[in-house]
PDB file of N, CA and C in Angstrom:
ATOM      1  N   UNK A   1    -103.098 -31.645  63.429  1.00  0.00           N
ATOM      2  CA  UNK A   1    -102.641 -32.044  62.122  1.00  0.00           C
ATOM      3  C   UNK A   1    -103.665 -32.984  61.514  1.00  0.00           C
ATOM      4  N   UNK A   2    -104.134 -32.634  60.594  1.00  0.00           N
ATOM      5  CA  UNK A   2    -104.788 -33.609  59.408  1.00  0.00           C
ATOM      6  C   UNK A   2    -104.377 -35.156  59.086  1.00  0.00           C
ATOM      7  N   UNK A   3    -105.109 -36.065  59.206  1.00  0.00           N
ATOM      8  CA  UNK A   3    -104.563 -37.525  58.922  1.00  0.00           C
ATOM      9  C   UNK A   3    -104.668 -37.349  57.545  1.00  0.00           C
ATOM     10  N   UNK A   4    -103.643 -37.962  56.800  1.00  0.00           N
ATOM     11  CA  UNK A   4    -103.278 -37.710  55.253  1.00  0.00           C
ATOM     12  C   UNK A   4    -104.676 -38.642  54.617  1.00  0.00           C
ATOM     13  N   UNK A   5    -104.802 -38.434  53.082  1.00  0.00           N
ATOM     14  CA  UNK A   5    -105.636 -38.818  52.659  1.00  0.00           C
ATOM     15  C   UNK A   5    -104.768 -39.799  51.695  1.00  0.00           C
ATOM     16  N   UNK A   6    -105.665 -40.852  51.486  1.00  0.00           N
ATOM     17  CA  UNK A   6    -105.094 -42.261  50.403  1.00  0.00           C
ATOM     18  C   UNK A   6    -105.659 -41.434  49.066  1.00  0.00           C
ATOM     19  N   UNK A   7    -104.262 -41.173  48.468  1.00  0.00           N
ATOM     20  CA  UNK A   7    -104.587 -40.873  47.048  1.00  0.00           C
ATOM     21  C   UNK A   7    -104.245 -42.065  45.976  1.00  0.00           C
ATOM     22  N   UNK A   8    -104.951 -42.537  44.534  1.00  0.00           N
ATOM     23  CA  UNK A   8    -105.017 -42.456  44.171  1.00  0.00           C
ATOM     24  C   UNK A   8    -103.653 -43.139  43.489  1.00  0.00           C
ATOM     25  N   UNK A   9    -102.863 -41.848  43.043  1.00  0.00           N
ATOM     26  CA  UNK A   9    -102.050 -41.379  42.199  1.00  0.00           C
ATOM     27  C   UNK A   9    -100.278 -42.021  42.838  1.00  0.00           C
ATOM     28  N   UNK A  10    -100.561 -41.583  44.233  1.00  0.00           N
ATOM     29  CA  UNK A  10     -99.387 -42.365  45.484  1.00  0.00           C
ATOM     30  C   UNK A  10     -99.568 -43.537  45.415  1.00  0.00           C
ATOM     31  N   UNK A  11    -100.583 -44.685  45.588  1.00  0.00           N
ATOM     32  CA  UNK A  11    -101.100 -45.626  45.985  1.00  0.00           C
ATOM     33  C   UNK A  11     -99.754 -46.401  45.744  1.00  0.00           C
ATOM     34  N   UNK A  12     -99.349 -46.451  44.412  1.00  0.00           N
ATOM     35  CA  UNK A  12     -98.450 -47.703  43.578  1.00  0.00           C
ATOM     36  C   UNK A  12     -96.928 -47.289  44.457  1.00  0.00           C
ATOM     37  N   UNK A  13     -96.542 -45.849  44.534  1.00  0.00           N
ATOM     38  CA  UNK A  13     -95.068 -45.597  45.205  1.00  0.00           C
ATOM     39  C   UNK A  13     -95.276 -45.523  46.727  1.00  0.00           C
ATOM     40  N   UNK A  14     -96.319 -45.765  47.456  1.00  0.00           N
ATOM     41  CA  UNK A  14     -96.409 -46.054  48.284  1.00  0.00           C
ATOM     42  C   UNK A  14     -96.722 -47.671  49.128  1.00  0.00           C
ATOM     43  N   UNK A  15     -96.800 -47.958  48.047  1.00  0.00           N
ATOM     44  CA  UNK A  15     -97.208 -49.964  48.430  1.00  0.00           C
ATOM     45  C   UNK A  15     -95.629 -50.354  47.775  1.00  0.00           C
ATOM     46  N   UNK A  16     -94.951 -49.536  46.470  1.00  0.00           N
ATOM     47  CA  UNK A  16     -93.616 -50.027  46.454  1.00  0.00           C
ATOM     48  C   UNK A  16     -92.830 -50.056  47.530  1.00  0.00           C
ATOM     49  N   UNK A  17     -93.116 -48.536  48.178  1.00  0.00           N
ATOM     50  CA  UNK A  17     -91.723 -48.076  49.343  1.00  0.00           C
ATOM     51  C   UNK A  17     -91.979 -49.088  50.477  1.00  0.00           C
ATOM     52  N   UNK A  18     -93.262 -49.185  50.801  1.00  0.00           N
ATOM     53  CA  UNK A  18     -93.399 -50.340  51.786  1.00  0.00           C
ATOM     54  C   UNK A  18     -93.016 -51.816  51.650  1.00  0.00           C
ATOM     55  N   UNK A  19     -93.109 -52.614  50.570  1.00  0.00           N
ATOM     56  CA  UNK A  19     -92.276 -53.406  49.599  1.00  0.00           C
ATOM     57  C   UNK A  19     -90.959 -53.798  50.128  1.00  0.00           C
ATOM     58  N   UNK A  20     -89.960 -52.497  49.647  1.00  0.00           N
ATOM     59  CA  UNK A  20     -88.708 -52.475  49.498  1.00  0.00           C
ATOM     60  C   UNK A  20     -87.977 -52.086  51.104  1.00  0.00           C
ATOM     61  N   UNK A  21     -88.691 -51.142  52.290  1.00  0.00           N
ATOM     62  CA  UNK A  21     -88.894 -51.442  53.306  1.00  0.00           C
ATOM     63  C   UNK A  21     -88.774 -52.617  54.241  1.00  0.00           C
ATOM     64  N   UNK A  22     -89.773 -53.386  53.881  1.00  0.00           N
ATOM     65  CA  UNK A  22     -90.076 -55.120  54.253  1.00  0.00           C
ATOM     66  C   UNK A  22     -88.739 -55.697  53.822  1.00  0.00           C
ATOM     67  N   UNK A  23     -88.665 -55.835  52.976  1.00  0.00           N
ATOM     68  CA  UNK A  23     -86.855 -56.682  52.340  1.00  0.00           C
ATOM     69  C   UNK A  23     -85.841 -55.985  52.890  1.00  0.00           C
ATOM     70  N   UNK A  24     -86.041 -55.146  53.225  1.00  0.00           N
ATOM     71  CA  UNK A  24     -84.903 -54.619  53.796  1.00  0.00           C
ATOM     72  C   UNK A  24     -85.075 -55.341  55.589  1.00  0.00           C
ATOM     73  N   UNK A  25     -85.986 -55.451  55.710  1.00  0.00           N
ATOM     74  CA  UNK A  25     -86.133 -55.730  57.158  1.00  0.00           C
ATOM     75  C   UNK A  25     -85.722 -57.242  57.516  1.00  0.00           C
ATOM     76  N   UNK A  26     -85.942 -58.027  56.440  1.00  0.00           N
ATOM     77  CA  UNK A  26     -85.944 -59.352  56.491  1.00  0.00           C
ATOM     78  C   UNK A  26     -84.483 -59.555  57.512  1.00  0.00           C
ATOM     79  N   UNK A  27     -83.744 -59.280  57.531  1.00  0.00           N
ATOM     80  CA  UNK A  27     -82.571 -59.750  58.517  1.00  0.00           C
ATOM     81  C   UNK A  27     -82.255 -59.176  59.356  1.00  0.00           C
ATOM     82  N   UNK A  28     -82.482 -57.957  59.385  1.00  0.00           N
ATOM     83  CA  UNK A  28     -82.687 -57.291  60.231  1.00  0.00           C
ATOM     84  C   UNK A  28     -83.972 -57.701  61.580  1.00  0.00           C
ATOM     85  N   UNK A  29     -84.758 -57.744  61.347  1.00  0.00           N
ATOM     86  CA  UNK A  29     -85.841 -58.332  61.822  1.00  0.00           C
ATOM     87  C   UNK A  29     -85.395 -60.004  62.649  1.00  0.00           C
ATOM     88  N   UNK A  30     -85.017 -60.996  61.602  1.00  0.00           N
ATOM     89  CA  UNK A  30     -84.350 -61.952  62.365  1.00  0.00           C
ATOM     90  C   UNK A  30     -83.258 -61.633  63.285  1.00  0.00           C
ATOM     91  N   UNK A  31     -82.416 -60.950  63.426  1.00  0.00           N
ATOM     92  CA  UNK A  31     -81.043 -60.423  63.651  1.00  0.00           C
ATOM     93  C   UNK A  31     -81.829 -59.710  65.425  1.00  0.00           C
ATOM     94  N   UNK A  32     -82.581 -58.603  65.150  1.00  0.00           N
ATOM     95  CA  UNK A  32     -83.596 -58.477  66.302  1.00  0.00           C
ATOM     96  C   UNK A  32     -84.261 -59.645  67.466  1.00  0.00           C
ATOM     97  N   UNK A  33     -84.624 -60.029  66.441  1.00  0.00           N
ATOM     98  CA  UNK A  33     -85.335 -61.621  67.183  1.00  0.00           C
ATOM     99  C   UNK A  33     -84.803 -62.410  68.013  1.00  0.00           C
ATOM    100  N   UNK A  34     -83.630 -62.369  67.663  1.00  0.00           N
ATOM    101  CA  UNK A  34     -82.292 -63.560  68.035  1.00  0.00           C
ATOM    102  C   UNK A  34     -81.588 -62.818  69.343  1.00  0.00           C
ATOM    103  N   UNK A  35     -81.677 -61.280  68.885  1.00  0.00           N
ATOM    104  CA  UNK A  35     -81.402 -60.550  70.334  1.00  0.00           C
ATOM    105  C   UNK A  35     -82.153 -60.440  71.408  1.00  0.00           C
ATOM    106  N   UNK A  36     -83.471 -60.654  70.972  1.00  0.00           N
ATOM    107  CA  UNK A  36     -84.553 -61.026  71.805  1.00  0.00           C
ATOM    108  C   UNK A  36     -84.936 -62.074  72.221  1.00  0.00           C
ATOM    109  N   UNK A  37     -83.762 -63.349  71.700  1.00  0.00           N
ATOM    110  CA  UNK A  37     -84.093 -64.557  72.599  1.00  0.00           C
ATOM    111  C   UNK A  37     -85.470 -65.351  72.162  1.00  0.00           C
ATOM    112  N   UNK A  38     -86.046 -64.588  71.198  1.00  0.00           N
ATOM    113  CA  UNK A  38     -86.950 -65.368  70.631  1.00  0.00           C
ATOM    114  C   UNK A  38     -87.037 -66.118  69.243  1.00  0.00           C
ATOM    115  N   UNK A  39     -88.324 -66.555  68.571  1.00  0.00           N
ATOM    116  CA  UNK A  39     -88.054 -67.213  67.002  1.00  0.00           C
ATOM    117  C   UNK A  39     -87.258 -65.983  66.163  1.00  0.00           C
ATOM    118  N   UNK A  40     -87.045 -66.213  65.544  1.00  0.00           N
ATOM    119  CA  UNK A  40     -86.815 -65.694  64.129  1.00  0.00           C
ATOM    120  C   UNK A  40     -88.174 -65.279  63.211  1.00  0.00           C
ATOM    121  N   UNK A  41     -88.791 -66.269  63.211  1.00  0.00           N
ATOM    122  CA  UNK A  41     -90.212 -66.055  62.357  1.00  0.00           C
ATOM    123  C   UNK A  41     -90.877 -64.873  63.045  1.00  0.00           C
ATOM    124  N   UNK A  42     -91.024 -64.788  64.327  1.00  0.00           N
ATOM    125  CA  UNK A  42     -91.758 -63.462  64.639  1.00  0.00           C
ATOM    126  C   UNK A  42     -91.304 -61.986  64.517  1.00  0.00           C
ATOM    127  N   UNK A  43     -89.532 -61.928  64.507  1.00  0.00           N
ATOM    128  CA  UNK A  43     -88.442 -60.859  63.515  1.00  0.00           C
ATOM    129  C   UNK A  43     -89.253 -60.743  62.712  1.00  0.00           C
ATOM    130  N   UNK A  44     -89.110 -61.644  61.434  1.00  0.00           N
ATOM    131  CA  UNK A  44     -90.055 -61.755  60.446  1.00  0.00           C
ATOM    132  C   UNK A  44     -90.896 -60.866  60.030  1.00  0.00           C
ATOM    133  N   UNK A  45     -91.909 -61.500  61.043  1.00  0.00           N
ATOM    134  CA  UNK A  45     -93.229 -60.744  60.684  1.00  0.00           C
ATOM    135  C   UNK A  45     -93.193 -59.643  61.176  1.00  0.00           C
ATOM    136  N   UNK A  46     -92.704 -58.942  62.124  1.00  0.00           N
ATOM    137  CA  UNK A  46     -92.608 -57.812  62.958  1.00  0.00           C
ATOM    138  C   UNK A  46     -91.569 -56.843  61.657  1.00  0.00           C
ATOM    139  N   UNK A  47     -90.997 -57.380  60.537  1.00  0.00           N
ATOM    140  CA  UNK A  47     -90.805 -56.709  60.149  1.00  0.00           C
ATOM    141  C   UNK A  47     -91.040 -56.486  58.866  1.00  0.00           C
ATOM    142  N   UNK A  48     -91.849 -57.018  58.357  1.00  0.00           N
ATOM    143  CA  UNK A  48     -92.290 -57.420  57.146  1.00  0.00           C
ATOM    144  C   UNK A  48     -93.467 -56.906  57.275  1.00  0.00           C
ATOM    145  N   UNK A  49     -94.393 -57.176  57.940  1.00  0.00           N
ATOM    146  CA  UNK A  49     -96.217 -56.824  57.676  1.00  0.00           C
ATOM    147  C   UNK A  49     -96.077 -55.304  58.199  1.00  0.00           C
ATOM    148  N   UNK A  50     -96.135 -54.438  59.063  1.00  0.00           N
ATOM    149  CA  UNK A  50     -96.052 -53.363  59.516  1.00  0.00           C
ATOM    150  C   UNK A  50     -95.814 -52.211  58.317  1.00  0.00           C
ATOM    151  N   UNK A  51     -94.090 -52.419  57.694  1.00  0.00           N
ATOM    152  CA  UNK A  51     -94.303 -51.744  56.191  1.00  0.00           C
ATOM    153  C   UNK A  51     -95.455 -52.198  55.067  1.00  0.00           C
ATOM    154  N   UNK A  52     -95.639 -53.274  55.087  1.00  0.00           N
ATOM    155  CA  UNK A  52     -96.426 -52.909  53.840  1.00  0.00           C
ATOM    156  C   UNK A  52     -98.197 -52.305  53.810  1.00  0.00           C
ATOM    157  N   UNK A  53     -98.555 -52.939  55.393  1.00  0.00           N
ATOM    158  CA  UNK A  53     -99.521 -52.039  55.685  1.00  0.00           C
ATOM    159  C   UNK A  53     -99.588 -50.302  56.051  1.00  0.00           C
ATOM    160  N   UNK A  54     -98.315 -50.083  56.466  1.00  0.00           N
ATOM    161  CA  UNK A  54     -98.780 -48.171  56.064  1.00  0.00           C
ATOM    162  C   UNK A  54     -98.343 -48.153  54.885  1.00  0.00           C
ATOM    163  N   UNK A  55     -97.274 -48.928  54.185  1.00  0.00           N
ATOM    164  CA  UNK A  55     -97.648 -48.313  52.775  1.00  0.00           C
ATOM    165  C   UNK A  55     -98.467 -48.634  51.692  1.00  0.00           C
ATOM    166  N   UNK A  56     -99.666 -49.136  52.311  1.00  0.00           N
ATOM    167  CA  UNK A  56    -101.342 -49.435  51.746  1.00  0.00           C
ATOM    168  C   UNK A  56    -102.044 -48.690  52.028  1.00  0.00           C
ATOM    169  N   UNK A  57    -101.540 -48.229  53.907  1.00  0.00           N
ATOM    170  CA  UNK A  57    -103.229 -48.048  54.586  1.00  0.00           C
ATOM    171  C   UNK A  57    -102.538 -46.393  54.777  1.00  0.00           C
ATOM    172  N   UNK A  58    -101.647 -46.128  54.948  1.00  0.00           N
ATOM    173  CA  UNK A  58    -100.559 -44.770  55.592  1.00  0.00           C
ATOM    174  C   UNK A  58    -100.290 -43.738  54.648  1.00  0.00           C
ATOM    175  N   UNK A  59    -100.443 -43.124  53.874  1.00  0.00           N
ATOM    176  CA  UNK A  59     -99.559 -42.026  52.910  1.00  0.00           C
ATOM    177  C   UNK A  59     -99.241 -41.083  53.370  1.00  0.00           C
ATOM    178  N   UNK A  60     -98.011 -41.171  53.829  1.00  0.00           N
ATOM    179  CA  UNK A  60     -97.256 -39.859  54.340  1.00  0.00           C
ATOM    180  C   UNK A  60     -95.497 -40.224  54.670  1.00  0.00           C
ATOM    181  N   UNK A  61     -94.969 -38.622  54.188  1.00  0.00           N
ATOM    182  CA  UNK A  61     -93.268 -38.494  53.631  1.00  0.00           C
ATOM    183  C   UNK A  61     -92.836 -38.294  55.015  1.00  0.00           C
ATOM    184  N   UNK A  62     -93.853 -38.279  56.057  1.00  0.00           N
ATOM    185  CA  UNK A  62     -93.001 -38.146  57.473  1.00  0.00           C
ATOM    186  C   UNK A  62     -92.553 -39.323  58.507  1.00  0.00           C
ATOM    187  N   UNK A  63     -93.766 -40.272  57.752  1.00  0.00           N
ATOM    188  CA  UNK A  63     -93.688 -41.602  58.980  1.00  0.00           C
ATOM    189  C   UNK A  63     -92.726 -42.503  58.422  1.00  0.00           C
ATOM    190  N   UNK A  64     -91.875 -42.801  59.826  1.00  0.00           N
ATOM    191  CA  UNK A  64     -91.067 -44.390  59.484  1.00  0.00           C
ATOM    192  C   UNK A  64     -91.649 -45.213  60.196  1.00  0.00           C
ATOM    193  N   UNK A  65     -92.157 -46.728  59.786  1.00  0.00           N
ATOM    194  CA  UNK A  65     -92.425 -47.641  60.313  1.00  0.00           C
ATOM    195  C   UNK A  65     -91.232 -48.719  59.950  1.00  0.00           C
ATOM    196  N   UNK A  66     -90.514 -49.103  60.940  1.00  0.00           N
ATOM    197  CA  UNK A  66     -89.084 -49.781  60.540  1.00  0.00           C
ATOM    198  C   UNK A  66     -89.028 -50.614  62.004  1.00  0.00           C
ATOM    199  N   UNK A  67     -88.131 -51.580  61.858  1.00  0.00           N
ATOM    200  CA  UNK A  67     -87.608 -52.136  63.226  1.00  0.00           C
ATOM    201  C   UNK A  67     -86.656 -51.404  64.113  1.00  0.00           C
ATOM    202  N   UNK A  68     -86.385 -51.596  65.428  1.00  0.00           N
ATOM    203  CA  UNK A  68     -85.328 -50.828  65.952  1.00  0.00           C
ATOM    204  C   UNK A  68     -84.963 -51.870  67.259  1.00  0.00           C
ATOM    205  N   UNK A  69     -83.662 -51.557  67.418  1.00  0.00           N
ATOM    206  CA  UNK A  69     -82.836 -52.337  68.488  1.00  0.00           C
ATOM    207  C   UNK A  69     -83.447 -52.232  69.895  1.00  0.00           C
ATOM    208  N   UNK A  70     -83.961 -51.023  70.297  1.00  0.00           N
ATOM    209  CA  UNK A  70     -84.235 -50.697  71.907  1.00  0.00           C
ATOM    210  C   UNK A  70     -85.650 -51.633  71.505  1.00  0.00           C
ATOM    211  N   UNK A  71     -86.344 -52.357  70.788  1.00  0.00           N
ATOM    212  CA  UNK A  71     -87.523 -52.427  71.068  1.00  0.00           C
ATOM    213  C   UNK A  71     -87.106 -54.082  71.281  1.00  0.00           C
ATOM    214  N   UNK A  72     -86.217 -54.749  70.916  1.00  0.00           N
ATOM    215  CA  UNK A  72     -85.499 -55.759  70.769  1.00  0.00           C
ATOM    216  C   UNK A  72     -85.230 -55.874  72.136  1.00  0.00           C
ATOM    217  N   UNK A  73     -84.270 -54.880  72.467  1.00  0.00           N
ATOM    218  CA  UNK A  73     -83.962 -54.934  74.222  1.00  0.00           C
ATOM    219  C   UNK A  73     -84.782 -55.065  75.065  1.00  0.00           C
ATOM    220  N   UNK A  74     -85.764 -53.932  74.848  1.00  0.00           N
ATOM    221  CA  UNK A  74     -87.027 -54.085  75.978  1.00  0.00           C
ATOM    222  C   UNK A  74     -87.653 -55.473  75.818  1.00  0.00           C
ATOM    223  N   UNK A  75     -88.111 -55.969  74.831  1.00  0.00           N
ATOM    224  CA  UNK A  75     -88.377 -57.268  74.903  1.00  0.00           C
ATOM    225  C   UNK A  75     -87.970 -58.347  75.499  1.00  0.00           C
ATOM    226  N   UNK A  76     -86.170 -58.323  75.411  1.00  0.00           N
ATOM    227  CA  UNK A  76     -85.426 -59.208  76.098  1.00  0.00           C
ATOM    228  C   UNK A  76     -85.326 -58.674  77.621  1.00  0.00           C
ATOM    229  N   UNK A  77     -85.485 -57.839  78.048  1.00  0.00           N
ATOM    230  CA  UNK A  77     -85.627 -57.579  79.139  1.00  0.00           C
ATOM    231  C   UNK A  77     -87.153 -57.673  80.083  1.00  0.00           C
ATOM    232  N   UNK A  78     -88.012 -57.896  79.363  1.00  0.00           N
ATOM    233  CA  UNK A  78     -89.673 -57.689  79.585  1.00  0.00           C
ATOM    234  C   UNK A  78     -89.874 -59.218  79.769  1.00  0.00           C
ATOM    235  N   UNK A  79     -89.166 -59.863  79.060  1.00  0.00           N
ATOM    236  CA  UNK A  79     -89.044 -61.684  79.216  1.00  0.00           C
ATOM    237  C   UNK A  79     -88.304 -61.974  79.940  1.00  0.00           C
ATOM    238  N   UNK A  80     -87.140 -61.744  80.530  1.00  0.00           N
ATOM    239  CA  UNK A  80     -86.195 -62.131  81.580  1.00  0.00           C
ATOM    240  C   UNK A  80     -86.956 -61.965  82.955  1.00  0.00           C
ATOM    241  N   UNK A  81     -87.435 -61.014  82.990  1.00  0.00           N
ATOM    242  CA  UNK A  81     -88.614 -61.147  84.591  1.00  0.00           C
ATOM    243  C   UNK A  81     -89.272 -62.050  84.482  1.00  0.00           C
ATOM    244  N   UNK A  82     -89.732 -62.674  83.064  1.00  0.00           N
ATOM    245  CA  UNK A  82     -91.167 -63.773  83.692  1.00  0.00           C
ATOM    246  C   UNK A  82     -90.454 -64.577  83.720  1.00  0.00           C
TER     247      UNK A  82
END
């Protein structure tokens, strides 16, 4: 498969969707964090910077870059051993 090309014409609905993405993540992201026993601020960023860089650097209708719970778990579980 072809890595998509940065058009142009997408650029603006693709730096929006990533945007509106990010805000959506904002509590979500903390909400994660907190299950992970860690800051909040790194929720945060883990969910905030990720969207708006593929929807700068990424153009494509197939990829989700979003937060998710199992990655939350594994974390809290990846820290409970040390």
């Amino acid at each position: 498969m072809n890595k998509p090309k940065l058009q142009k014409k997408s650029a603006i609905s693709d730096t929006i969707a990533g945007l509106t993405v990010a805000l959506v993540n904002i509590p979500e992201g903390m909400a994660y964090s907190i299950v992970a026993r860690i800051n909040p601020l790194f929720g945060l960023y883990a969910g905030i910077i990720p969207p708006i860089m593929a929807g700068l650097f990424a153009s494509s209708t197939f990829m989700v870059v979003t937060l998710t719970n199992e990655t939350a778990l594994m974390t809290v579980s990846l820290l409970d051993e040390m």
